[in-house]
N, C-alpha and C. Protein backbone atom coordinates (compact mmCIF):
# COMPACT_ATOMS: atom_id res chain seq x y z
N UNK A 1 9.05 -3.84 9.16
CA UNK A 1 8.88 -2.78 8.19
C UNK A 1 8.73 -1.47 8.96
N UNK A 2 9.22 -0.61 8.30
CA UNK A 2 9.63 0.90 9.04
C UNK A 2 9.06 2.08 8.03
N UNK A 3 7.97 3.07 8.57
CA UNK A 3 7.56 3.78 7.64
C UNK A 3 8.20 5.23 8.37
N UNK A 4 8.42 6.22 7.75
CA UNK A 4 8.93 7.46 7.74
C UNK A 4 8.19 8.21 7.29
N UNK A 5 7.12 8.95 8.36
CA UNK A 5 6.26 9.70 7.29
C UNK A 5 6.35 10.89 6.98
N UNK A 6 8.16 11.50 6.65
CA UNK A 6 8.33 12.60 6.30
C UNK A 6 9.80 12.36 5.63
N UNK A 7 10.18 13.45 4.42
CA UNK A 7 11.26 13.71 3.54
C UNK A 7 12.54 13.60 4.69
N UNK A 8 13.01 12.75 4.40
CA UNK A 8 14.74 13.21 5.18
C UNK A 8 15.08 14.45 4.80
N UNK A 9 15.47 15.06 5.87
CA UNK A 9 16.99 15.98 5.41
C UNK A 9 17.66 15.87 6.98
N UNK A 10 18.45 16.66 6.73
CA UNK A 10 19.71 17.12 7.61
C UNK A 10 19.21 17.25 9.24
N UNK A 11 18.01 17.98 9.48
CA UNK A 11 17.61 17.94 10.94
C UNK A 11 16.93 16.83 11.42
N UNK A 12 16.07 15.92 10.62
CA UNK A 12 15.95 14.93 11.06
C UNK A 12 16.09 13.48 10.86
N UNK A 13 17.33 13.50 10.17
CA UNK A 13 17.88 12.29 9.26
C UNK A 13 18.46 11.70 11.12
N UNK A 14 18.99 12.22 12.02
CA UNK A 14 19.43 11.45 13.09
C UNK A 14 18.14 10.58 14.19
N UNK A 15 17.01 10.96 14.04
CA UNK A 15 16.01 10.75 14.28
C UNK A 15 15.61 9.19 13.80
N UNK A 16 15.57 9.73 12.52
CA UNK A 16 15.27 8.45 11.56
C UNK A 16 16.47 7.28 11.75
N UNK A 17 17.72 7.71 11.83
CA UNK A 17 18.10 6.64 12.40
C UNK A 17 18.06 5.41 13.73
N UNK A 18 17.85 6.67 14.84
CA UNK A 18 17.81 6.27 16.23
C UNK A 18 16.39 5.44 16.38
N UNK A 19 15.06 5.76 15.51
CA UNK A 19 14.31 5.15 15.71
C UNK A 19 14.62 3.92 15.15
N UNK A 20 15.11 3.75 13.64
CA UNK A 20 15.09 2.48 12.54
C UNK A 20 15.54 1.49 13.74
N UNK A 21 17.14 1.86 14.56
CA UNK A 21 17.88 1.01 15.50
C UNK A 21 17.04 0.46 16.68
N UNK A 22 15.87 1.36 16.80
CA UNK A 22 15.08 1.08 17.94
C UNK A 22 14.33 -0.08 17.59
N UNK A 23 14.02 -0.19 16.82
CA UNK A 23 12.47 -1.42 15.70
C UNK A 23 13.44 -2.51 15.84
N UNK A 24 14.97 -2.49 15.51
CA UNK A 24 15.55 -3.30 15.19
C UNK A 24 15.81 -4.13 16.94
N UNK A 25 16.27 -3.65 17.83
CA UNK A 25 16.63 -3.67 18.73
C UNK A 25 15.34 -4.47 20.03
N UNK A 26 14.14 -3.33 19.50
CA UNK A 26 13.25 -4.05 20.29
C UNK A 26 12.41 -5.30 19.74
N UNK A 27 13.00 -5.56 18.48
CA UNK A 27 12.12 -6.75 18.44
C UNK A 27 12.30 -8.49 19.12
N UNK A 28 11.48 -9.08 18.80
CA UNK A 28 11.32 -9.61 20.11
C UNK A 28 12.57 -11.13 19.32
N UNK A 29 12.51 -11.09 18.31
CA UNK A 29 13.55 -12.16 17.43
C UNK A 29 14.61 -11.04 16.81
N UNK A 30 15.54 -11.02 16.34
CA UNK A 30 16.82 -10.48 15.86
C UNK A 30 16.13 -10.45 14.16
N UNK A 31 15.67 -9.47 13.33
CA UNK A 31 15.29 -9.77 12.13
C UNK A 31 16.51 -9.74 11.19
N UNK A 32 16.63 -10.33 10.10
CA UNK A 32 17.45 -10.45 9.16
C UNK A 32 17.43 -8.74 8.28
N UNK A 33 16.38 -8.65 8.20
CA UNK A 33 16.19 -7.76 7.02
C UNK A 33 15.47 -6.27 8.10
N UNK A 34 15.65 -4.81 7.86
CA UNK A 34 14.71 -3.73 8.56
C UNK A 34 14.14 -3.07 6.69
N UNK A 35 12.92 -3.39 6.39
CA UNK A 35 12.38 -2.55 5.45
C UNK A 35 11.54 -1.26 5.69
N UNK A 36 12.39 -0.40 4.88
CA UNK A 36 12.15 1.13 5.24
C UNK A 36 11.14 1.20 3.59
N UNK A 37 10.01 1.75 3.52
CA UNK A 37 9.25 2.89 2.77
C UNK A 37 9.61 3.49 2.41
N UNK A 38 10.66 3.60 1.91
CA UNK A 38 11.24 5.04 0.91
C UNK A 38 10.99 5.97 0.31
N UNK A 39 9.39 5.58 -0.56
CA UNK A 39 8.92 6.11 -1.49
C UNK A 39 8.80 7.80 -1.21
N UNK A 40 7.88 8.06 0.28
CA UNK A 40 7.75 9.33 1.33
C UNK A 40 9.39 10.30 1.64
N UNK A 41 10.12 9.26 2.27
CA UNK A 41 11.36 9.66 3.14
C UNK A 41 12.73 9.68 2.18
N UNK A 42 12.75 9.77 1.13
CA UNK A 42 13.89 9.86 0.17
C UNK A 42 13.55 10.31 -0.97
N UNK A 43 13.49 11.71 -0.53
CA UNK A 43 13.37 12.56 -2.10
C UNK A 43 13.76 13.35 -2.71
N UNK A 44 15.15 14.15 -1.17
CA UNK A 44 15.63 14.85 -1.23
C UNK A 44 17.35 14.44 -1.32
N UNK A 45 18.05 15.40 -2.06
CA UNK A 45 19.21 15.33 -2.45
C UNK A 45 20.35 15.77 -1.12
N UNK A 46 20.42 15.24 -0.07
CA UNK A 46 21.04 15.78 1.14
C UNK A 46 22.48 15.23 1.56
N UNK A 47 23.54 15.41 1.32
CA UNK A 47 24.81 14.90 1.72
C UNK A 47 25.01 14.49 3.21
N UNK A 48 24.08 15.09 4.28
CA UNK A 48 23.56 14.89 5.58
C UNK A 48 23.02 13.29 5.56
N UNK A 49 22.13 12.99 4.98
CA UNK A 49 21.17 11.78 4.76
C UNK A 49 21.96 10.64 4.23
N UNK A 50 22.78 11.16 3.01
CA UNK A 50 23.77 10.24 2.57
C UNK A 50 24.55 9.28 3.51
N UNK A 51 25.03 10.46 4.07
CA UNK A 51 26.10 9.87 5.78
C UNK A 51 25.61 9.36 6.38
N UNK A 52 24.86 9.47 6.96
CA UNK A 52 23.46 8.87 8.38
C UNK A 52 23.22 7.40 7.49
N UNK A 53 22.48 7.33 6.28
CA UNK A 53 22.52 6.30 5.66
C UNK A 53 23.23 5.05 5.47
N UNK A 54 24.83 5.89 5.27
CA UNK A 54 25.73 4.85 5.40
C UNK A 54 26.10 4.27 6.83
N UNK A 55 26.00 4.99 7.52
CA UNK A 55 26.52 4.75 9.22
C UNK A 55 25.17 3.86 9.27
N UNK A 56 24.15 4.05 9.16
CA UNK A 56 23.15 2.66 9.36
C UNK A 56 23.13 1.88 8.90
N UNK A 57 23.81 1.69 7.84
CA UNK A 57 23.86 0.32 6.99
C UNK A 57 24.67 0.00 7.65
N UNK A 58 25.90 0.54 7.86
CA UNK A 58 26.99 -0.47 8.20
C UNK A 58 26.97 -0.55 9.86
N UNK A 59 25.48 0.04 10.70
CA UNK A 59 25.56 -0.54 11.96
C UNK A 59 24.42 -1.92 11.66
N UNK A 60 24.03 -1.51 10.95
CA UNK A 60 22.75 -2.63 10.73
C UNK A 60 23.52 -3.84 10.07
N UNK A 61 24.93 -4.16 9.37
CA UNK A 61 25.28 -4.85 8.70
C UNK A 61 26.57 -5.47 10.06
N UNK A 62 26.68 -4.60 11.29
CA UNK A 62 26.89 -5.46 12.34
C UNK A 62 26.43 -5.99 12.65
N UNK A 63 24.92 -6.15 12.68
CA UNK A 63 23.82 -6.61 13.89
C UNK A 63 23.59 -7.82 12.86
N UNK A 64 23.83 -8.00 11.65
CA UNK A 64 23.41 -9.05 11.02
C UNK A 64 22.17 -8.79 10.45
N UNK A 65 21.78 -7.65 9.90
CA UNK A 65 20.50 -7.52 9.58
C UNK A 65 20.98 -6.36 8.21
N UNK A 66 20.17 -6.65 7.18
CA UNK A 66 20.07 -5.93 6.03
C UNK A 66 18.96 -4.89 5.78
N UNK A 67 19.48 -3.55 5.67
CA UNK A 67 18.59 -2.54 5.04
C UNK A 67 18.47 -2.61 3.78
N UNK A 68 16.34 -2.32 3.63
CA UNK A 68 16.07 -2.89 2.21
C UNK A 68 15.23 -1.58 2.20
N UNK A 69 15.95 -0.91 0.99
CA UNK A 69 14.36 0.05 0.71
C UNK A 69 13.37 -0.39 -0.25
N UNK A 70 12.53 0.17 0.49
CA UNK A 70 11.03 -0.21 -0.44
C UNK A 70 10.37 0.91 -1.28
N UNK A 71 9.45 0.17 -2.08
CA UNK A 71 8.80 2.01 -2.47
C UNK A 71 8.74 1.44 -4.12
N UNK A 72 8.41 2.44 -4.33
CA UNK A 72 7.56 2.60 -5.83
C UNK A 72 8.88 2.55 -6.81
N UNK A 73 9.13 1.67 -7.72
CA UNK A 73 10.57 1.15 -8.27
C UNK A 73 11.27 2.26 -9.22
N UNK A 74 9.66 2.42 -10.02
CA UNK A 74 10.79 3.74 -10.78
C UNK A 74 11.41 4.91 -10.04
N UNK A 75 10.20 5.03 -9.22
CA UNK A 75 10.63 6.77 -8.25
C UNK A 75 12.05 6.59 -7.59
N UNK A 76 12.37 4.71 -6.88
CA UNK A 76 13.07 4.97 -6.14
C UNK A 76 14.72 4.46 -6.83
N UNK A 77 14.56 3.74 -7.98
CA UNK A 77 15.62 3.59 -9.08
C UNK A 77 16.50 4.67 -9.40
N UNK A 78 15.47 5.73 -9.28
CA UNK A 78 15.61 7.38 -9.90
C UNK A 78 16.34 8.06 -8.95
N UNK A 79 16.09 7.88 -8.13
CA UNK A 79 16.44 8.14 -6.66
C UNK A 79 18.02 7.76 -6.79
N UNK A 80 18.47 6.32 -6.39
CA UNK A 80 19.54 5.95 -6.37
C UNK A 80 20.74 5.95 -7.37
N UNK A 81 20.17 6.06 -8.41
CA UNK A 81 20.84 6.85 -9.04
C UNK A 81 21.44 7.86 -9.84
N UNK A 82 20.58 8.79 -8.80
CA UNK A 82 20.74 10.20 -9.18
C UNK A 82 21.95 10.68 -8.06
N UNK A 83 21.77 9.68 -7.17
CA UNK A 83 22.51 9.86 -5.53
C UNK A 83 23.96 8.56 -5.85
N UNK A 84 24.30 8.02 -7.15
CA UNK A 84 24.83 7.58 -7.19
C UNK A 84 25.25 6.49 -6.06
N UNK A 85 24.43 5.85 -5.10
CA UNK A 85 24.04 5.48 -4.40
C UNK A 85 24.38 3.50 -4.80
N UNK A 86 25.47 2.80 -4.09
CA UNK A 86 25.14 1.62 -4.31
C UNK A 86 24.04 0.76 -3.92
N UNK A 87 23.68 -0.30 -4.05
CA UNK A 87 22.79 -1.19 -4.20
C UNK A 87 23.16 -2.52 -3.17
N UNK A 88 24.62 -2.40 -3.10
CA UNK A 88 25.20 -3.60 -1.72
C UNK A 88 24.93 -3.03 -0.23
């Protein structure tokens, strides 16, 4: 589990990636799943974040491991699809 204790945007959405890959990388078994906290780190509407987002899923969906956001269901329902955002 991966907490972000600040809003993505654009300057530090590359951050947030390089670390997520890091958790993933240094752990000591290969995890199936990296759960990110969302509720904090996705609140903002950023076409920056969007991208970074997708490029981690689909490096994380090399490694064999699934990004799952977490977080408070309505806030983050609201979220995804306001960002038109799939769910695969």
């Amino acid at each position: 589990m991966y907490r972000f204790n600040s809003p993505l945007t654009y300057f530090n959405v590359g951050y947030f990636k390089k670390r997520a890959l890091q958790h993933v990388e240094r752990a000591s078994n290969r995890p199936a799943w990296l759960v990110v906290d969302a509720t904090v780190s996705f609140t903002y509407d950023d076409v920056s974040v969007f991208a970074v987002l997708d490029e981690l899923i689909t490096e994380l969906k090399e490694k064999g491991v699934t990004l799952v956001l977490a977080g408070r269901r309505t806030e983050l329902n609201y979220w995804i699809k306001q960002n038109k955002l799939s769910r695969s």
